[in-house]
C-alpha atoms as a PDB file:
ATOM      1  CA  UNK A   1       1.257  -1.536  14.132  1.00  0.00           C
ATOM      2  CA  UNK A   2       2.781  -4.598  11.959  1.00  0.00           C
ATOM      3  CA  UNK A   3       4.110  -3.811   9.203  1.00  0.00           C
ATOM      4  CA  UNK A   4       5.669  -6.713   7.034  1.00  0.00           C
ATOM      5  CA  UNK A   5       8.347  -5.701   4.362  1.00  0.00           C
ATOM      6  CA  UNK A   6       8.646  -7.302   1.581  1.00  0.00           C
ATOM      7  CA  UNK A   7      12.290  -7.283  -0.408  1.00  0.00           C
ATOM      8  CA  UNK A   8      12.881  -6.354  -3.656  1.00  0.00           C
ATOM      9  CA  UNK A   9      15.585  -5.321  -6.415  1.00  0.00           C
ATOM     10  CA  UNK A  10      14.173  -1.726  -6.421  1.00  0.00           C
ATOM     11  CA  UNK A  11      14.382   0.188  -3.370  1.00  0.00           C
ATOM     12  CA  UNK A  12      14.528   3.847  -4.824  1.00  0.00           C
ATOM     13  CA  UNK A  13      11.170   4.560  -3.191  1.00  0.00           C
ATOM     14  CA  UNK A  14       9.285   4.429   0.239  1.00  0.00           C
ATOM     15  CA  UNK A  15       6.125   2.206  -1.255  1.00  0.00           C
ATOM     16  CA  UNK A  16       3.198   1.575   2.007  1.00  0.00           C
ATOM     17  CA  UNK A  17       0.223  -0.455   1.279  1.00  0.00           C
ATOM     18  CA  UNK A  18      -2.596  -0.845   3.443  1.00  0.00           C
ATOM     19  CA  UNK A  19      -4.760  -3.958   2.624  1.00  0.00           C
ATOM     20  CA  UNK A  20      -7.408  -6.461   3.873  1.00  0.00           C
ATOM     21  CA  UNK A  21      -6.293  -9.803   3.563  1.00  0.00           C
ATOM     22  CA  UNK A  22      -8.825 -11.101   2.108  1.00  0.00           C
ATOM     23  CA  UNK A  23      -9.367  -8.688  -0.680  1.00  0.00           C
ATOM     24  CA  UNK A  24      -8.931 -10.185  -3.946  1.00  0.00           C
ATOM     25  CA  UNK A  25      -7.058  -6.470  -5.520  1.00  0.00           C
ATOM     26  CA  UNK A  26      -5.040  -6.510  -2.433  1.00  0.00           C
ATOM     27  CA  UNK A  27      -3.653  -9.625  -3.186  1.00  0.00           C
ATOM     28  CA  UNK A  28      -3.230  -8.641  -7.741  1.00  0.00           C
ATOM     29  CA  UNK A  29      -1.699  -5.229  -6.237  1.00  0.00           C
ATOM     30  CA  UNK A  30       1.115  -6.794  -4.120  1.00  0.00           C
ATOM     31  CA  UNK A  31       1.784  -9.276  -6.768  1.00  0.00           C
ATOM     32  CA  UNK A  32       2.456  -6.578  -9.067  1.00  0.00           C
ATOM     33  CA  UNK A  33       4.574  -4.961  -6.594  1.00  0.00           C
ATOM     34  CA  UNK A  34       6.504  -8.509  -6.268  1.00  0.00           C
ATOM     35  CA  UNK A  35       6.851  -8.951  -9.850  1.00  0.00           C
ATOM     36  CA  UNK A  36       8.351  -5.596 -10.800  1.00  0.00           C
ATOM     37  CA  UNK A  37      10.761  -6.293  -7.833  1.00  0.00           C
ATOM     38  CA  UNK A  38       9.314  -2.969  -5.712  1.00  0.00           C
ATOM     39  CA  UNK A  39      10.451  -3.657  -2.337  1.00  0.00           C
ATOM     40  CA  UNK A  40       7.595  -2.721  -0.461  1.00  0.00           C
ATOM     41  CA  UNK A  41       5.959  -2.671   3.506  1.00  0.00           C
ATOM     42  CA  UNK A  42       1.769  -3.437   3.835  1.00  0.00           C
ATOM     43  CA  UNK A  43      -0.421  -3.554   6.737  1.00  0.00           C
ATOM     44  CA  UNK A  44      -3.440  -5.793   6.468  1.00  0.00           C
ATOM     45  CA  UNK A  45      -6.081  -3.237   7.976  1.00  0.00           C
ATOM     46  CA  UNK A  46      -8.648  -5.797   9.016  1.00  0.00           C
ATOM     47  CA  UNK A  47      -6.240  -7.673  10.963  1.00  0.00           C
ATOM     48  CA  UNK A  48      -4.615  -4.763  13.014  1.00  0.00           C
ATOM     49  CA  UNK A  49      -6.303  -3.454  16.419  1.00  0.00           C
ATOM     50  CA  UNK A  50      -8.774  -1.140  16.973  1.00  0.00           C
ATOM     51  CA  UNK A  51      -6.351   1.696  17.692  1.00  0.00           C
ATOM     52  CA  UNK A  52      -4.326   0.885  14.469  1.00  0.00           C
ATOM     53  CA  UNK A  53      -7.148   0.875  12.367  1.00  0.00           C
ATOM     54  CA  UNK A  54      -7.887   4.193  14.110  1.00  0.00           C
ATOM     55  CA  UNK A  55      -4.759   5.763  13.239  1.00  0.00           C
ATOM     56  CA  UNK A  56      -4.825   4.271   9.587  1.00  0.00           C
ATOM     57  CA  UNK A  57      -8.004   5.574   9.061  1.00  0.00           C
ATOM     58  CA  UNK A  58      -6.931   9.322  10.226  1.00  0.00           C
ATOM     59  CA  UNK A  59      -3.378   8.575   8.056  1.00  0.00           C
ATOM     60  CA  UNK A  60      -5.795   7.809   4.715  1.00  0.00           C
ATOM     61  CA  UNK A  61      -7.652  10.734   5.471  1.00  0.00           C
ATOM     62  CA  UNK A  62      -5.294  12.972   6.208  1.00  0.00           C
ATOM     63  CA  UNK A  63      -3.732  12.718   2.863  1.00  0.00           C
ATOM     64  CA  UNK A  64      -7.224  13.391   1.541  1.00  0.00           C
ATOM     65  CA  UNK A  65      -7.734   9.670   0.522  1.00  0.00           C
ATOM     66  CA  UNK A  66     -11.014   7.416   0.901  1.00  0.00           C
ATOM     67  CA  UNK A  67     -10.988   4.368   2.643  1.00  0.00           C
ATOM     68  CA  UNK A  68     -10.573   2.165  -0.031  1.00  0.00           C
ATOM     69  CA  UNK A  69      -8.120  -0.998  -0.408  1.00  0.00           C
ATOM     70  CA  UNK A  70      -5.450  -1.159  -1.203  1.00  0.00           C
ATOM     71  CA  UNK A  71      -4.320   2.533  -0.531  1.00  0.00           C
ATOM     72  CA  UNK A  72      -0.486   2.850  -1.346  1.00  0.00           C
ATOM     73  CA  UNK A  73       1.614   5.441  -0.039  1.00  0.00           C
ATOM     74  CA  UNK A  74       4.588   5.996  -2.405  1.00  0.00           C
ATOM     75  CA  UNK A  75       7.253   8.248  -1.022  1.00  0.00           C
ATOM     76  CA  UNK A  76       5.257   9.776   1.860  1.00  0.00           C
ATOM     77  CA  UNK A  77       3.948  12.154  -1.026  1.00  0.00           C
ATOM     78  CA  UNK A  78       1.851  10.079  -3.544  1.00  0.00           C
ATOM     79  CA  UNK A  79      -1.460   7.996  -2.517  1.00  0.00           C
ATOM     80  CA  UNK A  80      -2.982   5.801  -4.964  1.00  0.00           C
ATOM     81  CA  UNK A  81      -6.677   3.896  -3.881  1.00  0.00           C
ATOM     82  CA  UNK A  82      -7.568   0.762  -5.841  1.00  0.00           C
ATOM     83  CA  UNK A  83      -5.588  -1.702  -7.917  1.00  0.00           C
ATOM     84  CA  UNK A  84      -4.379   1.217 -10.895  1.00  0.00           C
ATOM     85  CA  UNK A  85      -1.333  -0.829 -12.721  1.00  0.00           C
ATOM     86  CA  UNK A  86      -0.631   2.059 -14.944  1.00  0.00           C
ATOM     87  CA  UNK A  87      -0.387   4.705 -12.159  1.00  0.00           C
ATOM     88  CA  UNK A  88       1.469   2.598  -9.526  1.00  0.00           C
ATOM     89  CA  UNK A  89       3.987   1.823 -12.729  1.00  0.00           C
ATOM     90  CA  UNK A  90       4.244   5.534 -13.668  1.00  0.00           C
ATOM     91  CA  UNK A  91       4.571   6.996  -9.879  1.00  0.00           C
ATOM     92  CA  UNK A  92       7.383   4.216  -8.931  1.00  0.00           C
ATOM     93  CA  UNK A  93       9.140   5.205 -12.661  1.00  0.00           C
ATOM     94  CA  UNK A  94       8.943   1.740 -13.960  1.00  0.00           C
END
């Protein structure tokens, strides 16, 4: 699956975001990410194969989330669904 990282200043934590490209939160939730200078990796779902969105669907609900975007993974540990500035903020520390 393609992952595409995106750099940043603070690398203390393992930040994942799966996202539909075309998703308007997608797009405000990895501009947050940019602008507090989180470096992060994402996955546009809709534009991965039909395995890959197989085994991010199993990944999301594994880790007891719904399949709502964006879903970020902080830390392996942490899932957050939806664009929630306050709780990506207080789970990265910042």
């Amino acid at each position: 699956m393609k992952r595409v990282k995106v750099e940043g200043k603070h690398k203390e934590h393992q930040v994942l975001m799966y996202a539909i490209s075309t998703c308007g939160w997608c797009r405000k939730t990895k501009q947050l990410l940019k602008n507090l200078g989180v470096e992060y990796e994402y996955v546009d779902v809709d534009l991965a194969s039909k395995e890959d969105k197989e085994v991010i669907k199993q990944d999301i609900q594994r880790r007891g989330g719904d399949l709502i975007y964006p879903t970020i993974i902080i830390d392996d540990t942490t899932l957050i669904t939806g664009f929630r500035e306050a709780k990506i903020k207080e789970a990265l520390g910042l």
